[in-house]
Protein backbone atom coordinates (compact mmCIF):
# COMPACT_ATOMS: atom_id res chain seq x y z
CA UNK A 1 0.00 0.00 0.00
CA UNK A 2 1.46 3.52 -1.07
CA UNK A 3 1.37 6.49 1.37
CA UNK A 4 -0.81 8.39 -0.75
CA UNK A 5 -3.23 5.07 -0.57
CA UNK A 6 -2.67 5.14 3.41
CA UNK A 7 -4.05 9.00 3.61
CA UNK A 8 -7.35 8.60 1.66
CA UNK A 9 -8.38 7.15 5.36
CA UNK A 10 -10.47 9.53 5.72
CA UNK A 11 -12.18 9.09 2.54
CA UNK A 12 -12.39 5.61 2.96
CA UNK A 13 -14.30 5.83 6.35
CA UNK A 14 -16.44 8.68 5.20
CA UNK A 15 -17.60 5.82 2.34
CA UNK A 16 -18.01 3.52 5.03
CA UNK A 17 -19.92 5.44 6.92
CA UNK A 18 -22.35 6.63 4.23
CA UNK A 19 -23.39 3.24 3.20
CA UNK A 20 -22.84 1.30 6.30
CA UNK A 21 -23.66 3.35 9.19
CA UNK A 22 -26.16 5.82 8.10
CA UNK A 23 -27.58 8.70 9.98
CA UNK A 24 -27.88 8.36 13.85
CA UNK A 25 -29.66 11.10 15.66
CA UNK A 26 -28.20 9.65 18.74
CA UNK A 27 -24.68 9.18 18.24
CA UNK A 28 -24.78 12.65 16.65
CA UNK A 29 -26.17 13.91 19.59
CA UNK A 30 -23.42 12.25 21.79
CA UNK A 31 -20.85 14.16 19.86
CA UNK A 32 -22.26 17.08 19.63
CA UNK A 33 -23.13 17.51 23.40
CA UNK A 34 -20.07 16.36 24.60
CA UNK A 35 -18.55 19.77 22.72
CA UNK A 36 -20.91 21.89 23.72
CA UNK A 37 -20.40 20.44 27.26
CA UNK A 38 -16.07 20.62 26.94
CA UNK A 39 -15.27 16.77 26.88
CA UNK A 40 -12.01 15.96 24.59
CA UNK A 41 -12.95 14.86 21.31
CA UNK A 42 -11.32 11.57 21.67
CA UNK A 43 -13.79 8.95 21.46
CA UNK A 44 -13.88 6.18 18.99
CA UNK A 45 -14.90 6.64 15.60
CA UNK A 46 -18.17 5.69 13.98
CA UNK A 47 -16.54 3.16 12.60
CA UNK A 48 -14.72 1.92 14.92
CA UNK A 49 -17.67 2.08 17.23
CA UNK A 50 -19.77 -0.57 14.97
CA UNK A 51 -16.86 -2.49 15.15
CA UNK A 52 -16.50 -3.41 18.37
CA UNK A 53 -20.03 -3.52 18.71
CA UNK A 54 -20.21 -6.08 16.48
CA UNK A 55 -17.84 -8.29 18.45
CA UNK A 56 -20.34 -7.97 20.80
CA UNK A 57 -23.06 -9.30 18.38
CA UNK A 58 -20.68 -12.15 17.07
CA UNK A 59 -19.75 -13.46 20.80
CA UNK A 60 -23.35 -13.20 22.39
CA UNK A 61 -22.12 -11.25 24.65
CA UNK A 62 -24.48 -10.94 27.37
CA UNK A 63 -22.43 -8.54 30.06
CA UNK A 64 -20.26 -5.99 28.83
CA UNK A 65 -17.85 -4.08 30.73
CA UNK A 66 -16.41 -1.12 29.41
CA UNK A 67 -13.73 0.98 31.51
CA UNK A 68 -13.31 4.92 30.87
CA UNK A 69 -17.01 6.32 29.43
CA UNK A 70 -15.82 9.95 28.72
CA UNK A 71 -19.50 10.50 26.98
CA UNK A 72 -20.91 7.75 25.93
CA UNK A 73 -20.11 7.29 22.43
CA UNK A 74 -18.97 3.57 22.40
CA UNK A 75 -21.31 3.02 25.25
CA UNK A 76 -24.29 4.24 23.07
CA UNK A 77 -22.97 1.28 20.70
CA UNK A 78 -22.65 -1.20 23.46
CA UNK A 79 -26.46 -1.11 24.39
CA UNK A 80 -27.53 -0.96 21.33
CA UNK A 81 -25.85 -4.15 20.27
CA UNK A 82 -26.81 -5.51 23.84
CA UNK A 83 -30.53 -4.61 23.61
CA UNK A 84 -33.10 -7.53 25.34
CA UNK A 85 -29.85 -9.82 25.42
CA UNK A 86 -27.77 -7.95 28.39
CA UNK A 87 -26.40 -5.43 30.05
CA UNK A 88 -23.34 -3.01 29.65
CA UNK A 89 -21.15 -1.65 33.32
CA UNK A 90 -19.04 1.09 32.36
CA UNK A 91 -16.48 3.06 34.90
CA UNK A 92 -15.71 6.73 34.61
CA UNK A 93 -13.63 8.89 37.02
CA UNK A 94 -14.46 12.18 36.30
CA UNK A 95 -18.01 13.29 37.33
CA UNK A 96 -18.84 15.95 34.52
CA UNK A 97 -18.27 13.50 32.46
CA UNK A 98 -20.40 10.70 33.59
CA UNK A 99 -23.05 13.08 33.91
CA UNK A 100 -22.49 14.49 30.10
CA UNK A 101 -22.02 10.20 29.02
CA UNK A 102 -25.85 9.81 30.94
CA UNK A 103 -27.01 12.23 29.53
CA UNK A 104 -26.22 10.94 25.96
CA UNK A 105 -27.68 8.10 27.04
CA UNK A 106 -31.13 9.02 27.70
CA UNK A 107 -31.12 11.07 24.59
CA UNK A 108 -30.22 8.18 22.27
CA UNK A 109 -32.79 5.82 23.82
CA UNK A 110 -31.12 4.00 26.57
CA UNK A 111 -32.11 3.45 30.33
CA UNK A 112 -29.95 4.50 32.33
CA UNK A 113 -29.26 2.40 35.09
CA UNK A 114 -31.43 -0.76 33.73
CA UNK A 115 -29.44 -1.11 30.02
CA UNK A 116 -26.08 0.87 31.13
CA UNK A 117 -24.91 1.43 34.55
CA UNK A 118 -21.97 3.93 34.70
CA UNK A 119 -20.13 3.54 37.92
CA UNK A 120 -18.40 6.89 39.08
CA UNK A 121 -14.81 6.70 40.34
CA UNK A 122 -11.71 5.00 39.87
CA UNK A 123 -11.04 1.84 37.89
CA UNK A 124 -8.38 0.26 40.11
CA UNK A 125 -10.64 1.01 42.77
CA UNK A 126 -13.93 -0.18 41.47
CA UNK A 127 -12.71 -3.20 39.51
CA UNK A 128 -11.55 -5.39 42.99
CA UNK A 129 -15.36 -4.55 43.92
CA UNK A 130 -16.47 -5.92 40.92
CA UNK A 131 -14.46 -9.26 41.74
CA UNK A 132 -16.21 -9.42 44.66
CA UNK A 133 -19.57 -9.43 43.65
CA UNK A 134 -18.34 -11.93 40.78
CA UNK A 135 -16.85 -13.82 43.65
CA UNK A 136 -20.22 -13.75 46.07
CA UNK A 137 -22.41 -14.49 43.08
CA UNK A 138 -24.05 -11.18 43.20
CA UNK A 139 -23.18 -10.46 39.34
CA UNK A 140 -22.71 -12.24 36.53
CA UNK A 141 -18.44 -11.98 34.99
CA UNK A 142 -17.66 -10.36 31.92
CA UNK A 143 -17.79 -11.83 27.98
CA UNK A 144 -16.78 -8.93 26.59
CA UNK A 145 -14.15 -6.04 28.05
CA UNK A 146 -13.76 -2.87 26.36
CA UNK A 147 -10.77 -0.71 27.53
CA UNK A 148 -10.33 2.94 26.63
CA UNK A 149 -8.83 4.90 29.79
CA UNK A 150 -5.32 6.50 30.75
CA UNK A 151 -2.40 4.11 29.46
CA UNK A 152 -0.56 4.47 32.28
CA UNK A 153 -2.78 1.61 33.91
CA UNK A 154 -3.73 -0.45 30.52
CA UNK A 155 -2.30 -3.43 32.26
CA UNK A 156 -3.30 -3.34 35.25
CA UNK A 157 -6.94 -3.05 33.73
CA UNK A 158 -6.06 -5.90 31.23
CA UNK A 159 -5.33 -8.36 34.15
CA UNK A 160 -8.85 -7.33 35.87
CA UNK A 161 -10.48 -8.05 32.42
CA UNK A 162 -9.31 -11.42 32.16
CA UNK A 163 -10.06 -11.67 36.35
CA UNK A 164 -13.86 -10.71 35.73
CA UNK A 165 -14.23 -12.43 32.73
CA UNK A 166 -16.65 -15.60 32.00
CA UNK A 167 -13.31 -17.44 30.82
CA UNK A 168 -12.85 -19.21 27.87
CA UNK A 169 -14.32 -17.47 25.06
CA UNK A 170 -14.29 -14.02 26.25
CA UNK A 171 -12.69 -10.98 24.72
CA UNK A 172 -10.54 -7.81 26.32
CA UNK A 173 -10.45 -5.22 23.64
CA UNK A 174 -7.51 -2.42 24.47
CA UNK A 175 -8.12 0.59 22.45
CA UNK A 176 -5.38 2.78 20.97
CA UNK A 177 -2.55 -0.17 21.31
CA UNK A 178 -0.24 1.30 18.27
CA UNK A 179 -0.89 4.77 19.39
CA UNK A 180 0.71 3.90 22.67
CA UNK A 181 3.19 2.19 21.87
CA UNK A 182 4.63 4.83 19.39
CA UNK A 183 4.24 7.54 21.90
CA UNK A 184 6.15 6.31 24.47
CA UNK A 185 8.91 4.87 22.11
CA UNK A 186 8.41 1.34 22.67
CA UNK A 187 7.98 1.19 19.03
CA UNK A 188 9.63 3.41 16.58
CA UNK A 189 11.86 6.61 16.68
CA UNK A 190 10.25 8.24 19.88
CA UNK A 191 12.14 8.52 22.61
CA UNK A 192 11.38 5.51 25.42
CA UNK A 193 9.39 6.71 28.23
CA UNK A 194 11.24 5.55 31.14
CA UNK A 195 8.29 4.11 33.00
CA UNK A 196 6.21 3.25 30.04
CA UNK A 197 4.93 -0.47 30.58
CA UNK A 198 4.78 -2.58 27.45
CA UNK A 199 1.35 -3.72 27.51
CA UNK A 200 2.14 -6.07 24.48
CA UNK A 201 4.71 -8.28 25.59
CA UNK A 202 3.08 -8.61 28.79
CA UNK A 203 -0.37 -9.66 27.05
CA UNK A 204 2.52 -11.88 25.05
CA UNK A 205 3.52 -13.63 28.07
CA UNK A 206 -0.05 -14.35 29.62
CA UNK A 207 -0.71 -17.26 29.32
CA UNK A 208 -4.39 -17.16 30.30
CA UNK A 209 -4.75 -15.21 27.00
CA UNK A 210 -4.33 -15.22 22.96
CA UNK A 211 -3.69 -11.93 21.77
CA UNK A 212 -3.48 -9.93 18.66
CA UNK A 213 -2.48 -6.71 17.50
CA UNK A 214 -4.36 -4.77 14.29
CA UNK A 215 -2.99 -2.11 13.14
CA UNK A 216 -6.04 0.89 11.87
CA UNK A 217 -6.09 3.83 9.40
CA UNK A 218 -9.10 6.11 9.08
CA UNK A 219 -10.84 8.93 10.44
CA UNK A 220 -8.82 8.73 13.62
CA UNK A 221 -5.66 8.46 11.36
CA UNK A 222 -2.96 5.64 12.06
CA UNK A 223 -3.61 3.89 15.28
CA UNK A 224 -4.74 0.31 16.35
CA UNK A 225 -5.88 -2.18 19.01
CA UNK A 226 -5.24 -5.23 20.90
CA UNK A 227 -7.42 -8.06 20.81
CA UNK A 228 -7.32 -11.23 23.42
CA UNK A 229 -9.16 -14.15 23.48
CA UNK A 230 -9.54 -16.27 27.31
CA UNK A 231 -8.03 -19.50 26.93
């Protein structure tokens, strides 16, 4: 593939999205309000968004877990996918922006707490809790685990995923993988980030996990995400 092939990504998801995706009140909404309201506009892209979805749709996923909301915008994909078949659990730390992911919610069609329940606070601190109520039989564990928050703790969040899973079968999807690894030089010319933790090799070496990388070029230019499968 030439370079000049590589940026008509744009093009090529605007195609995509034309004939594929077609016009969504909701998820234009989402976007929209999460401007007006001052979140970062770094949420998946439309795209992208079906995608994992449709992983969703594929696995019969029936609990969903999603860590880092921002506003909803993969979330709003989540239940829609997960509609009369389950339910999605998605963490958020910041407050504003739980409220502006609700919200979103509501205005795209989706209860809020009975299809999505967005727990408020920190991952590392919500996701033992979670384990215990897997533990105690109070809910069900994970087939599906979406992760989009601060890098920093990718891992640490990967090993809960697999921890809360249903097992065999299920899937931990880490977004923004290539980005990452670019950034803080574990690939490429950047320089290494000291404390950077390759999240790769270390899915590499689990082995309670088979794990690929794709690499992804479109509306969010050149990126990508990890994919693992519970042995």
């Amino acid at each position: 593939m030439s370079r000049d092939q590589v940026n008509q990504g744009k093009a090529v998801d605007a195609y995509v999205k034309k004939h594929l995706l077609h016009e969504d009140r909701g998820l234009e909404n989402a976007y929209a309000n999460s401007t007006k309201q001052g979140l970062p506009m770094i949420a998946v892209s439309e795209v992208q968004g079906k995608f994992a979805s449709m992983l969703t749709t594929i696995g019969s996923a029936r609990n969903v877990l999603e860590i880092g909301t921002l506003g909803g915008f993969s979330t709003i994909w989540f239940a829609r996918a997960m509609k009369g078949r389950g339910k999605v659990t998605s963490i958020e730390v910041i407050p504003h922006h739980r409220d502006v992911a609700i919200e979103n919610l509501r205005a795209a069609g989706v209860q809020v707490p009975e299809e999505v329940d967005i727990l408020l606070g920190a991952a590392l601190n919500i996701l033992p809790k979670l384990a215990e109520e897997i533990e105690e039989g109070k809910r069900e564990p994970f087939d599906f685990v979406f992760i989009d928050a601060d890098w920093d703790n990718q891992w640490n969040y990967f090993d809960f995923g697999v921890k809360l899973s249903k097992g065999k079968g299920a899937v931990i999807y880490v977004d923004n993988a290539v980005r990452n690894m670019l950034e803080s030089g574990i690939v490429g010319d950047a320089e290494r980030v000291e404390k950077a933790v390759d999240v790769v090799a270390n899915v590499g070496a689990d082995d309670r996990v088979d794990a690929v990388v794709m690499q992804t070029v479109g509306s969010k230019n050149y990126d990508g995400f990890l994919l693992a499968v519970v042995k």
